[in-house]
PDB file of N, CA and C in Angstrom:
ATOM      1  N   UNK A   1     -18.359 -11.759 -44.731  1.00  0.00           N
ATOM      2  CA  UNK A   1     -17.688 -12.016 -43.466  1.00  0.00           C
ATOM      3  C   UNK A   1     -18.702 -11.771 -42.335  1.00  0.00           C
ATOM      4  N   UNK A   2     -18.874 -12.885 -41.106  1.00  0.00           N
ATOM      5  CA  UNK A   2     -19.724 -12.910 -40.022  1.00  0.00           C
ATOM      6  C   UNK A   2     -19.492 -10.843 -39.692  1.00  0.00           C
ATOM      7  N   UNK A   3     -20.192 -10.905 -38.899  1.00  0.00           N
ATOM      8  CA  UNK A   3     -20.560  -9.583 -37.843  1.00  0.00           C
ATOM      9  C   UNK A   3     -19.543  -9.496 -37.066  1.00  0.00           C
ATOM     10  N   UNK A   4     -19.391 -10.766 -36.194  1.00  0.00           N
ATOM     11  CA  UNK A   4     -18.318 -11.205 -35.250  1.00  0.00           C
ATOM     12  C   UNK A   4     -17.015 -10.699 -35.647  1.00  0.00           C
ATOM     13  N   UNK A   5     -16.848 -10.849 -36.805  1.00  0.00           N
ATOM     14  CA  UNK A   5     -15.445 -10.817 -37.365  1.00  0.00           C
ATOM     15  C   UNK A   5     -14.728  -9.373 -37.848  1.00  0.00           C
ATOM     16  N   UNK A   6     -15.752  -9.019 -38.183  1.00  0.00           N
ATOM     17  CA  UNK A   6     -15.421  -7.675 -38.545  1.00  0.00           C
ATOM     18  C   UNK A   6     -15.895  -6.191 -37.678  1.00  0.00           C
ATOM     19  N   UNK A   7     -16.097  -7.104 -36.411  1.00  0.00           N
ATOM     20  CA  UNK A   7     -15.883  -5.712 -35.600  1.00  0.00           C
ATOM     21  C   UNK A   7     -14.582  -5.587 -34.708  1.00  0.00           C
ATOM     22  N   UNK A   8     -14.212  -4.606 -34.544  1.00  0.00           N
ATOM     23  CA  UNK A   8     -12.750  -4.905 -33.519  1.00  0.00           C
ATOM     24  C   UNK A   8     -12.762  -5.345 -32.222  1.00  0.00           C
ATOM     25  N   UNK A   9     -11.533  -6.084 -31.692  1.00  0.00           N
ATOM     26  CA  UNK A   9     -11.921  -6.581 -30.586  1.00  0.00           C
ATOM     27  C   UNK A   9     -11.673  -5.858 -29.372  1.00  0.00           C
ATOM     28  N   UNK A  10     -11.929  -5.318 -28.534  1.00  0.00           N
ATOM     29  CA  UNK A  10     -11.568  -4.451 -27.501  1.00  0.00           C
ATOM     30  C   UNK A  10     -10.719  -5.938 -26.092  1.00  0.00           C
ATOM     31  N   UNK A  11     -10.463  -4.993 -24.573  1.00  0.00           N
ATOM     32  CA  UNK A  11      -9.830  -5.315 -24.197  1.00  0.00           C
ATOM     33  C   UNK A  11     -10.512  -5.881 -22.974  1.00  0.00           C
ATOM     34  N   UNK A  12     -10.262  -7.075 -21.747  1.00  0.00           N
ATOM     35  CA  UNK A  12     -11.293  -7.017 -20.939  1.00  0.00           C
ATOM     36  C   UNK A  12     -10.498  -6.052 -19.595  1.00  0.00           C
ATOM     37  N   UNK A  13     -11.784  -5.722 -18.731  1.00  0.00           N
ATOM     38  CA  UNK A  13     -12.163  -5.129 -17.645  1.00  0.00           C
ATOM     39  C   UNK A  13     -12.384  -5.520 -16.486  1.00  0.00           C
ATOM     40  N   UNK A  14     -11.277  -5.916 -15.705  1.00  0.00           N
ATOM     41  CA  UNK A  14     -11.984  -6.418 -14.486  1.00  0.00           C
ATOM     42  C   UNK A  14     -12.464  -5.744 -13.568  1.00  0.00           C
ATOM     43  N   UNK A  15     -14.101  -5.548 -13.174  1.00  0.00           N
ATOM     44  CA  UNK A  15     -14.274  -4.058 -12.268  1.00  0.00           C
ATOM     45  C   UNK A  15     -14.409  -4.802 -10.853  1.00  0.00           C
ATOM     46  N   UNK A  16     -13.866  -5.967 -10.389  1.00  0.00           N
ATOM     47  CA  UNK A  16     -13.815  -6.457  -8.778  1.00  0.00           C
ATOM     48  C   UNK A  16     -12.349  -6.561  -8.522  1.00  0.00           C
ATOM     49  N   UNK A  17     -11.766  -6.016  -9.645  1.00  0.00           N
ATOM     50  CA  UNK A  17      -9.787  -5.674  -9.149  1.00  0.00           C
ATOM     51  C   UNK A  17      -9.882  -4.394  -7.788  1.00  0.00           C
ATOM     52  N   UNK A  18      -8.749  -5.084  -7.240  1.00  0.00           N
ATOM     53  CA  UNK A  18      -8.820  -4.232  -5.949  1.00  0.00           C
ATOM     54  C   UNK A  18      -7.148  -3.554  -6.322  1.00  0.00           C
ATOM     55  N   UNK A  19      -7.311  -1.863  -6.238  1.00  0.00           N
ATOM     56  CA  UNK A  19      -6.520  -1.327  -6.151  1.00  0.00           C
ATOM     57  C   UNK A  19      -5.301  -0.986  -5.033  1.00  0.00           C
ATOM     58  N   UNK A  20      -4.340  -0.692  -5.061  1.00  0.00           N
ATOM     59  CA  UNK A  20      -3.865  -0.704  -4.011  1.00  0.00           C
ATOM     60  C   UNK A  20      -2.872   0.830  -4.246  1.00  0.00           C
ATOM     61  N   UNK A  21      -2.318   2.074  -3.209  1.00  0.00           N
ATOM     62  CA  UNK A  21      -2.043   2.782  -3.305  1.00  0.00           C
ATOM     63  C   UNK A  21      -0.503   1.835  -2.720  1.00  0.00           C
ATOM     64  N   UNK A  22       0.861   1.790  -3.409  1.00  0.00           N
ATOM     65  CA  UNK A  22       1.734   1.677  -3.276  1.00  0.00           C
ATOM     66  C   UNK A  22       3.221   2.914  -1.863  1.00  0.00           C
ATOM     67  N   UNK A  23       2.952   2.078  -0.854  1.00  0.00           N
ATOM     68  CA  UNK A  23       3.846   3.174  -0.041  1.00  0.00           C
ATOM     69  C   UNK A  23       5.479   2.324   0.826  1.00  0.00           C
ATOM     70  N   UNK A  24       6.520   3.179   0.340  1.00  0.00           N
ATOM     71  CA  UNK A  24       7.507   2.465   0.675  1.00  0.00           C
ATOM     72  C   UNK A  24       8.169   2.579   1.930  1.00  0.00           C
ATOM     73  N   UNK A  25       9.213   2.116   2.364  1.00  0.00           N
ATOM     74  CA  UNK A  25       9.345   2.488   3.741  1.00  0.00           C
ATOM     75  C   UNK A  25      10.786   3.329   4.029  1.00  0.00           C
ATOM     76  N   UNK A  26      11.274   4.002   2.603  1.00  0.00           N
ATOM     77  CA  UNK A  26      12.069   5.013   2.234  1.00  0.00           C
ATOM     78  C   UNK A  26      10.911   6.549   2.464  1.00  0.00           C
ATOM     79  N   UNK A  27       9.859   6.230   2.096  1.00  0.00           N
ATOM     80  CA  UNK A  27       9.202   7.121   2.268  1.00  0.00           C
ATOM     81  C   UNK A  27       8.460   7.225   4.117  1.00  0.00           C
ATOM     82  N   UNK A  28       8.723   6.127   4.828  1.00  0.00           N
ATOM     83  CA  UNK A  28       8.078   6.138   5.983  1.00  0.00           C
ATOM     84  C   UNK A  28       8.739   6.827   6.718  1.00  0.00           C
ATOM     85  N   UNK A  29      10.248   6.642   6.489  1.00  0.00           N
ATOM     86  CA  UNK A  29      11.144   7.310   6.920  1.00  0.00           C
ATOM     87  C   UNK A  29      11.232   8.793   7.260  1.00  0.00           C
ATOM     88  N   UNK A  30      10.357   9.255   6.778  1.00  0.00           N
ATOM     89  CA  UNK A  30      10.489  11.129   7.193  1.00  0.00           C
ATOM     90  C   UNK A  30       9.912  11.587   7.813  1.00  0.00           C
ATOM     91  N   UNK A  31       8.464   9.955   9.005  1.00  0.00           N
ATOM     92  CA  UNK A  31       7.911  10.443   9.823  1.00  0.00           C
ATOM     93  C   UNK A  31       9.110  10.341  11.324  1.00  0.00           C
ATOM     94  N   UNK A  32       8.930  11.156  12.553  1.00  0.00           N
ATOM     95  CA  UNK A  32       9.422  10.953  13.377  1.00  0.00           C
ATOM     96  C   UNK A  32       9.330   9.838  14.454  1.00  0.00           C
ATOM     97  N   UNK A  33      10.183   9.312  15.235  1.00  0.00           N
ATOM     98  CA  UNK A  33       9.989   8.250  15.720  1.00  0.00           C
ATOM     99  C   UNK A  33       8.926   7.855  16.670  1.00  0.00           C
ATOM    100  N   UNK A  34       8.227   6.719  16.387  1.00  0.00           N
ATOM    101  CA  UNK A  34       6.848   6.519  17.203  1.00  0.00           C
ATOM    102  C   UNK A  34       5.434   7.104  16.984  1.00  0.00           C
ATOM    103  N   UNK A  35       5.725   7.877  15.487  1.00  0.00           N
ATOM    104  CA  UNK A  35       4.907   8.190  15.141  1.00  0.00           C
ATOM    105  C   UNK A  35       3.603   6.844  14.811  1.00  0.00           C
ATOM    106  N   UNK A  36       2.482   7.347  14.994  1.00  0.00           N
ATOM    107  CA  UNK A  36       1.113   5.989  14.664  1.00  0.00           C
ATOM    108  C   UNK A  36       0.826   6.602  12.623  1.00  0.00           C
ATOM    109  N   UNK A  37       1.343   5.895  11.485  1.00  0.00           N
ATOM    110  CA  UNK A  37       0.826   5.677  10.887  1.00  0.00           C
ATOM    111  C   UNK A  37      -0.335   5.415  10.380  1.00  0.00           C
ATOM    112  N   UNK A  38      -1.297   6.272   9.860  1.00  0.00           N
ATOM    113  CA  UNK A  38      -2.205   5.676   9.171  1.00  0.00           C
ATOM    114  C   UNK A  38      -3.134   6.266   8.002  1.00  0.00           C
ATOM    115  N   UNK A  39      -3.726   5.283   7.696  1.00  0.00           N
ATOM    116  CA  UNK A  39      -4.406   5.960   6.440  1.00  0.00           C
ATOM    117  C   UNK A  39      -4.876   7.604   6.078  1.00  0.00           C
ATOM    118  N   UNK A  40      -5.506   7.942   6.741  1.00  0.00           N
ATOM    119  CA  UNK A  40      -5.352   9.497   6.880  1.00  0.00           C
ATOM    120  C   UNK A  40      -4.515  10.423   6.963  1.00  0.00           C
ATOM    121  N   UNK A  41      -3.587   9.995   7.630  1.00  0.00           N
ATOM    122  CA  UNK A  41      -2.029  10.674   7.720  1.00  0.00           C
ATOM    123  C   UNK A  41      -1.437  10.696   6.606  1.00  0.00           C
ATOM    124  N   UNK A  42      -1.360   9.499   5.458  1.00  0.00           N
ATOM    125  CA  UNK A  42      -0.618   9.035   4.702  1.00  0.00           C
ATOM    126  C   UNK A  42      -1.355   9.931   3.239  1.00  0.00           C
ATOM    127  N   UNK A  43      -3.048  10.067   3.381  1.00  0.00           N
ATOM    128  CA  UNK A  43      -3.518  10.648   2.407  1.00  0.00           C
ATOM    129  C   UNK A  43      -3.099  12.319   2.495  1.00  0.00           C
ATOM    130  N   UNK A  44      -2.859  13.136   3.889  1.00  0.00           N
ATOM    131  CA  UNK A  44      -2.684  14.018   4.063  1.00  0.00           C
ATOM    132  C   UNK A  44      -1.596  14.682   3.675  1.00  0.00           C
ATOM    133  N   UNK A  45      -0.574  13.755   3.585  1.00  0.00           N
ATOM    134  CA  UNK A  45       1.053  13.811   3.367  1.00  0.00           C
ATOM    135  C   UNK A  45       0.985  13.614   1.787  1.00  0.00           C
ATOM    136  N   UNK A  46       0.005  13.010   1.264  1.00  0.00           N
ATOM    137  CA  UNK A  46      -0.023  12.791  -0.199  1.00  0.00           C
ATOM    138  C   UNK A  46       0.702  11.663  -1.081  1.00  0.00           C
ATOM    139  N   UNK A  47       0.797  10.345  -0.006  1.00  0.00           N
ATOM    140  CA  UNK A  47       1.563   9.388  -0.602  1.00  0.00           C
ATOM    141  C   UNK A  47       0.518   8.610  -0.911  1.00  0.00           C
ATOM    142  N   UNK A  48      -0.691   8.481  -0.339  1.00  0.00           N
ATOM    143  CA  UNK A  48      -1.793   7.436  -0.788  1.00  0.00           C
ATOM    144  C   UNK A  48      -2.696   8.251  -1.469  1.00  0.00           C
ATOM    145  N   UNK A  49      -3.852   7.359  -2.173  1.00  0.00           N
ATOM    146  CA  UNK A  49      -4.940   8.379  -2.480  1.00  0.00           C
ATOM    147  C   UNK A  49      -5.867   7.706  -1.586  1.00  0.00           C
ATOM    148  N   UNK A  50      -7.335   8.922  -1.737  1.00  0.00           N
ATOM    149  CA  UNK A  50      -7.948   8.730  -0.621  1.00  0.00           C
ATOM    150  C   UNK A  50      -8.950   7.656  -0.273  1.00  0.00           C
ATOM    151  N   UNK A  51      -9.060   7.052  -1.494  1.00  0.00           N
ATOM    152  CA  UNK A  51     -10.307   5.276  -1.760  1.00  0.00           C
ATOM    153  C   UNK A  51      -9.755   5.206  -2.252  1.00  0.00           C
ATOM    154  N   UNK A  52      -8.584   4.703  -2.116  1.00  0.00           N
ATOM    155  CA  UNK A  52      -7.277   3.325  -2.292  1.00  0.00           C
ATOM    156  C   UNK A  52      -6.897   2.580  -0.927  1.00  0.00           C
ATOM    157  N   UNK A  53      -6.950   1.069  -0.690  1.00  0.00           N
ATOM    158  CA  UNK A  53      -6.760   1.007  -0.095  1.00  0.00           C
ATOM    159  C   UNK A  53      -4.803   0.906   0.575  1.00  0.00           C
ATOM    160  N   UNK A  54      -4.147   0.335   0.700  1.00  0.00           N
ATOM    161  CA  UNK A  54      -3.087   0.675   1.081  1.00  0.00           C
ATOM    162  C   UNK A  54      -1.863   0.045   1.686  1.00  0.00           C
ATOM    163  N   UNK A  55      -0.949  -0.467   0.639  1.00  0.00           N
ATOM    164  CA  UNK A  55       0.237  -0.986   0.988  1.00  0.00           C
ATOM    165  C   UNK A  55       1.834  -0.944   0.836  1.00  0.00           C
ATOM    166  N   UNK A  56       2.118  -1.548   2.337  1.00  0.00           N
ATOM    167  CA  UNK A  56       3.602  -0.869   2.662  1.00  0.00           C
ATOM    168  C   UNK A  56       4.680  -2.184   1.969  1.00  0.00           C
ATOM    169  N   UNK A  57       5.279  -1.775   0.905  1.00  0.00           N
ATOM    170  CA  UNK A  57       6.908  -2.455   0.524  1.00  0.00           C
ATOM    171  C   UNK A  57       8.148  -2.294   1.186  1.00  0.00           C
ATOM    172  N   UNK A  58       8.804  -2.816   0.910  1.00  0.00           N
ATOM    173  CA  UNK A  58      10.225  -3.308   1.165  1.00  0.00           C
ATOM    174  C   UNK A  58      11.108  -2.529   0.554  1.00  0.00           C
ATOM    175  N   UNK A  59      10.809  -0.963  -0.136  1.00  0.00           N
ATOM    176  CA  UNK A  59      11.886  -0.361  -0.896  1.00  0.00           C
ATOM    177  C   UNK A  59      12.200   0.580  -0.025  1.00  0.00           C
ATOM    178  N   UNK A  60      13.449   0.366   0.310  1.00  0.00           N
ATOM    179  CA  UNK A  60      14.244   1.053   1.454  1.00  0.00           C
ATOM    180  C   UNK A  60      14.524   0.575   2.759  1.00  0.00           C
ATOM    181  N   UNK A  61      14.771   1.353   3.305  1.00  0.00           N
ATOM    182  CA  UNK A  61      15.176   1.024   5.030  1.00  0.00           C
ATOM    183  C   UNK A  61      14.220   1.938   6.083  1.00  0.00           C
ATOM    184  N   UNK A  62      14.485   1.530   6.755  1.00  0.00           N
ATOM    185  CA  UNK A  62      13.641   1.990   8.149  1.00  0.00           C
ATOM    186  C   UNK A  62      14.403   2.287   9.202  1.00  0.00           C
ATOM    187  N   UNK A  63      15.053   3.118   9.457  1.00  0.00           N
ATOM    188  CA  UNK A  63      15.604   3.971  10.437  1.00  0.00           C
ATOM    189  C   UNK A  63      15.498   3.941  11.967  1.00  0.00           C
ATOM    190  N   UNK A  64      13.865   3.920  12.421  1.00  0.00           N
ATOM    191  CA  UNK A  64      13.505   3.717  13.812  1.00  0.00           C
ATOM    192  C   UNK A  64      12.154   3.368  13.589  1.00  0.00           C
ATOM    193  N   UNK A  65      11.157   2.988  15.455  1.00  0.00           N
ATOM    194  CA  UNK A  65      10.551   2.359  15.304  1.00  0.00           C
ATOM    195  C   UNK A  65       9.315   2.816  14.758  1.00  0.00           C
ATOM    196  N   UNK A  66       8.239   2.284  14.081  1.00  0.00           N
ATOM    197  CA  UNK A  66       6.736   3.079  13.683  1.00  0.00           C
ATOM    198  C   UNK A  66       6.065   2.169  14.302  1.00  0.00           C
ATOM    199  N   UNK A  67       4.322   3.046  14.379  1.00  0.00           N
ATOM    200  CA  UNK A  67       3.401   2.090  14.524  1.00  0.00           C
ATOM    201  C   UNK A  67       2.579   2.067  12.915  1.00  0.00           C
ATOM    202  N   UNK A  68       2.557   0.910  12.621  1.00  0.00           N
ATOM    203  CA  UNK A  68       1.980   1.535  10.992  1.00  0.00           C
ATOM    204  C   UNK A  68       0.886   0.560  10.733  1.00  0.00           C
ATOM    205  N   UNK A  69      -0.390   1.084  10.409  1.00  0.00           N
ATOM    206  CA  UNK A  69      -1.817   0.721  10.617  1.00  0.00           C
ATOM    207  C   UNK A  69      -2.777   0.768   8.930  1.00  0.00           C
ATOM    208  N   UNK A  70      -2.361  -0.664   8.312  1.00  0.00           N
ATOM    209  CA  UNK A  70      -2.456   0.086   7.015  1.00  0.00           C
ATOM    210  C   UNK A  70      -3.173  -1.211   6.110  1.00  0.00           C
ATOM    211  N   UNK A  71      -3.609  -1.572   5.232  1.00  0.00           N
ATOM    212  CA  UNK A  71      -4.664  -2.515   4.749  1.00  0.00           C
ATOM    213  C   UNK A  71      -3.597  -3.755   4.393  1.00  0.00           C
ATOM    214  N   UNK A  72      -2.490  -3.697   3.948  1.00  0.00           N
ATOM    215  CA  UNK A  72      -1.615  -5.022   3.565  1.00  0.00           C
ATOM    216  C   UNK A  72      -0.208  -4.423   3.453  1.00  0.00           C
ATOM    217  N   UNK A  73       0.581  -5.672   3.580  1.00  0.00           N
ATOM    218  CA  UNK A  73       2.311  -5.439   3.746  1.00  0.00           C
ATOM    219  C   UNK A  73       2.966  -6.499   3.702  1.00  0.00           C
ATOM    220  N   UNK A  74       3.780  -5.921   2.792  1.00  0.00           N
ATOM    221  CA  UNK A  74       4.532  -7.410   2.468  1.00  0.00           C
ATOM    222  C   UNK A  74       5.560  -8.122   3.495  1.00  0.00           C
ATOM    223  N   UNK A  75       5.919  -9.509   3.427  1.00  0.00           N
ATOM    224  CA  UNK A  75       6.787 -10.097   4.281  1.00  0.00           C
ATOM    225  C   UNK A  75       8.038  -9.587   4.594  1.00  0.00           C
ATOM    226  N   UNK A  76       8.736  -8.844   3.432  1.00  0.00           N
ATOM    227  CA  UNK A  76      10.179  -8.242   4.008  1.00  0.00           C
ATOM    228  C   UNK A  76       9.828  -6.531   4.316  1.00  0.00           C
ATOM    229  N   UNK A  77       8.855  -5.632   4.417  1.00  0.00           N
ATOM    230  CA  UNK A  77       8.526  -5.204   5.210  1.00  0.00           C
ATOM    231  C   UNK A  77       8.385  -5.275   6.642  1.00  0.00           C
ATOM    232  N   UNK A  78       7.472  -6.239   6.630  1.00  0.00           N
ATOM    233  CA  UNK A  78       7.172  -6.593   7.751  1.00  0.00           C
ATOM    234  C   UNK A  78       8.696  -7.022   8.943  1.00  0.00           C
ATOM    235  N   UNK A  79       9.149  -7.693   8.130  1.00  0.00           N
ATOM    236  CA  UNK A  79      10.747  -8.053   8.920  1.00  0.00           C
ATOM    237  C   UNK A  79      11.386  -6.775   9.242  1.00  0.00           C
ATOM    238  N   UNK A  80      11.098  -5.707   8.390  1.00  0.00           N
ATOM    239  CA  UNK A  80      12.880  -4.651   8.739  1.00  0.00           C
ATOM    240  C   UNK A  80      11.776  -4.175   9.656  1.00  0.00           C
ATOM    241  N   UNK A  81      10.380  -3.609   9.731  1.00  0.00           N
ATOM    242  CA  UNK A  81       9.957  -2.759  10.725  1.00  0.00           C
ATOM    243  C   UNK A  81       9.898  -3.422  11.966  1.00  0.00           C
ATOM    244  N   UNK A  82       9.843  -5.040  12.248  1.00  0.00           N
ATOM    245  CA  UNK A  82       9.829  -5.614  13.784  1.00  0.00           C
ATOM    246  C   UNK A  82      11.456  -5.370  13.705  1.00  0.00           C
ATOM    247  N   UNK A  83      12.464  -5.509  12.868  1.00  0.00           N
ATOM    248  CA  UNK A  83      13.916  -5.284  12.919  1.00  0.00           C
ATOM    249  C   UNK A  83      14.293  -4.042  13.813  1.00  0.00           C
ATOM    250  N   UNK A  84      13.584  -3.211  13.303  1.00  0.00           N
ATOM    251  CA  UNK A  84      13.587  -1.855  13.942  1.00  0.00           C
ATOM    252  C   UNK A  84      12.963  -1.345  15.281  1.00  0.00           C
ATOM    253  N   UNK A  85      11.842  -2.409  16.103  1.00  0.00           N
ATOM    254  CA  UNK A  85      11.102  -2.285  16.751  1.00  0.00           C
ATOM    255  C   UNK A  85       9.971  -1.899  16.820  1.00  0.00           C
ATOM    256  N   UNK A  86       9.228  -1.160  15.231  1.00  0.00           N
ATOM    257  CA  UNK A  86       8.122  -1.000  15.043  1.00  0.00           C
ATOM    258  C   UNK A  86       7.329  -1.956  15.526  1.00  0.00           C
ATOM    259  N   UNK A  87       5.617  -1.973  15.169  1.00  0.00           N
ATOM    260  CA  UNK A  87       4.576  -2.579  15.181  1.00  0.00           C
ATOM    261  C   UNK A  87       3.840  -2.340  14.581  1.00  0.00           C
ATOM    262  N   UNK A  88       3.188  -3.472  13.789  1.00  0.00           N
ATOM    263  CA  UNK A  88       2.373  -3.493  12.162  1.00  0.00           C
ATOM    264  C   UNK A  88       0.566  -3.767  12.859  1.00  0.00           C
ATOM    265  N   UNK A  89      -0.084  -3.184  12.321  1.00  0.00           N
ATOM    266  CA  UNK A  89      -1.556  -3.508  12.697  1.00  0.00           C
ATOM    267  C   UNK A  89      -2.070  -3.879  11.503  1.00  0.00           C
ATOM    268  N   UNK A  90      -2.785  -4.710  10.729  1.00  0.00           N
ATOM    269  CA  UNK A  90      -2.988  -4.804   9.585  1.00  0.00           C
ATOM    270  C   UNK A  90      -4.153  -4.834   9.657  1.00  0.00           C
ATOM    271  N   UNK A  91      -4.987  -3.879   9.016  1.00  0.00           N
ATOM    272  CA  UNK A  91      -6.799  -4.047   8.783  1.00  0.00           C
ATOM    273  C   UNK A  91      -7.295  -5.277   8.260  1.00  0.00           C
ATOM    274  N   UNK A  92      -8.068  -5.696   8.523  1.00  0.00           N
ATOM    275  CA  UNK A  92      -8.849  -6.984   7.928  1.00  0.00           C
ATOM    276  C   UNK A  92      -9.889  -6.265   7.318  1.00  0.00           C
ATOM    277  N   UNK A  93      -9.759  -6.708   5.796  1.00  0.00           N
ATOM    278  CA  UNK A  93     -10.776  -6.541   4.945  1.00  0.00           C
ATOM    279  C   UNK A  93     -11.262  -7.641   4.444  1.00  0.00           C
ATOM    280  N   UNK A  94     -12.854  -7.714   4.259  1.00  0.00           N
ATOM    281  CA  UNK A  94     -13.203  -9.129   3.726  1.00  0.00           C
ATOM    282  C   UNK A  94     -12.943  -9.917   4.377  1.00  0.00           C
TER     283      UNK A  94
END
């Protein structure tokens, strides 16, 4: 039997995958109102890690307004926090 064949096959690796630290807006919720969101804050509080970059979902509600300053966010995010009167800054990466 070839070489090929009889070694096992392992799994692939993509090392240009971009991670993302997952943050919801059930969890945004326990800052006070008008608070400025952002990456540092969010690592401090312990919902992101610290080279991850960083995005806000749609799981939950949003209470009042934020300013939230954060690498990506999804579309029904984005709706309940202008719903609420927030304002989204989104980093441009790449």
């Amino acid at each position: 039997m070839p070489l090929q064949r009889r070694l096992p096959k392992r799994g692939f690796y993509n090392k240009f995958k971009t991670e993302f630290s997952i943050v919801s807006l059930a969890q945004l919720n326990q800052f006070d109102a008008g608070t400025v969101i952002t990456a540092d804050l969010l690592v401090r509080e312990g919902m992101a890690k610290k080279d991850q970059l960083i995005k806000v979902l749609a799981n939950g509600d949003l209470s009042h307004a934020l300013t939230i300053n954060v690498d990506k966010i999804s579309t029904g995010a984005k709706a309940k926090i202008e719903a609420v009167g927030g304002t989204i800054i989104v980093a441009e990466s790449e």
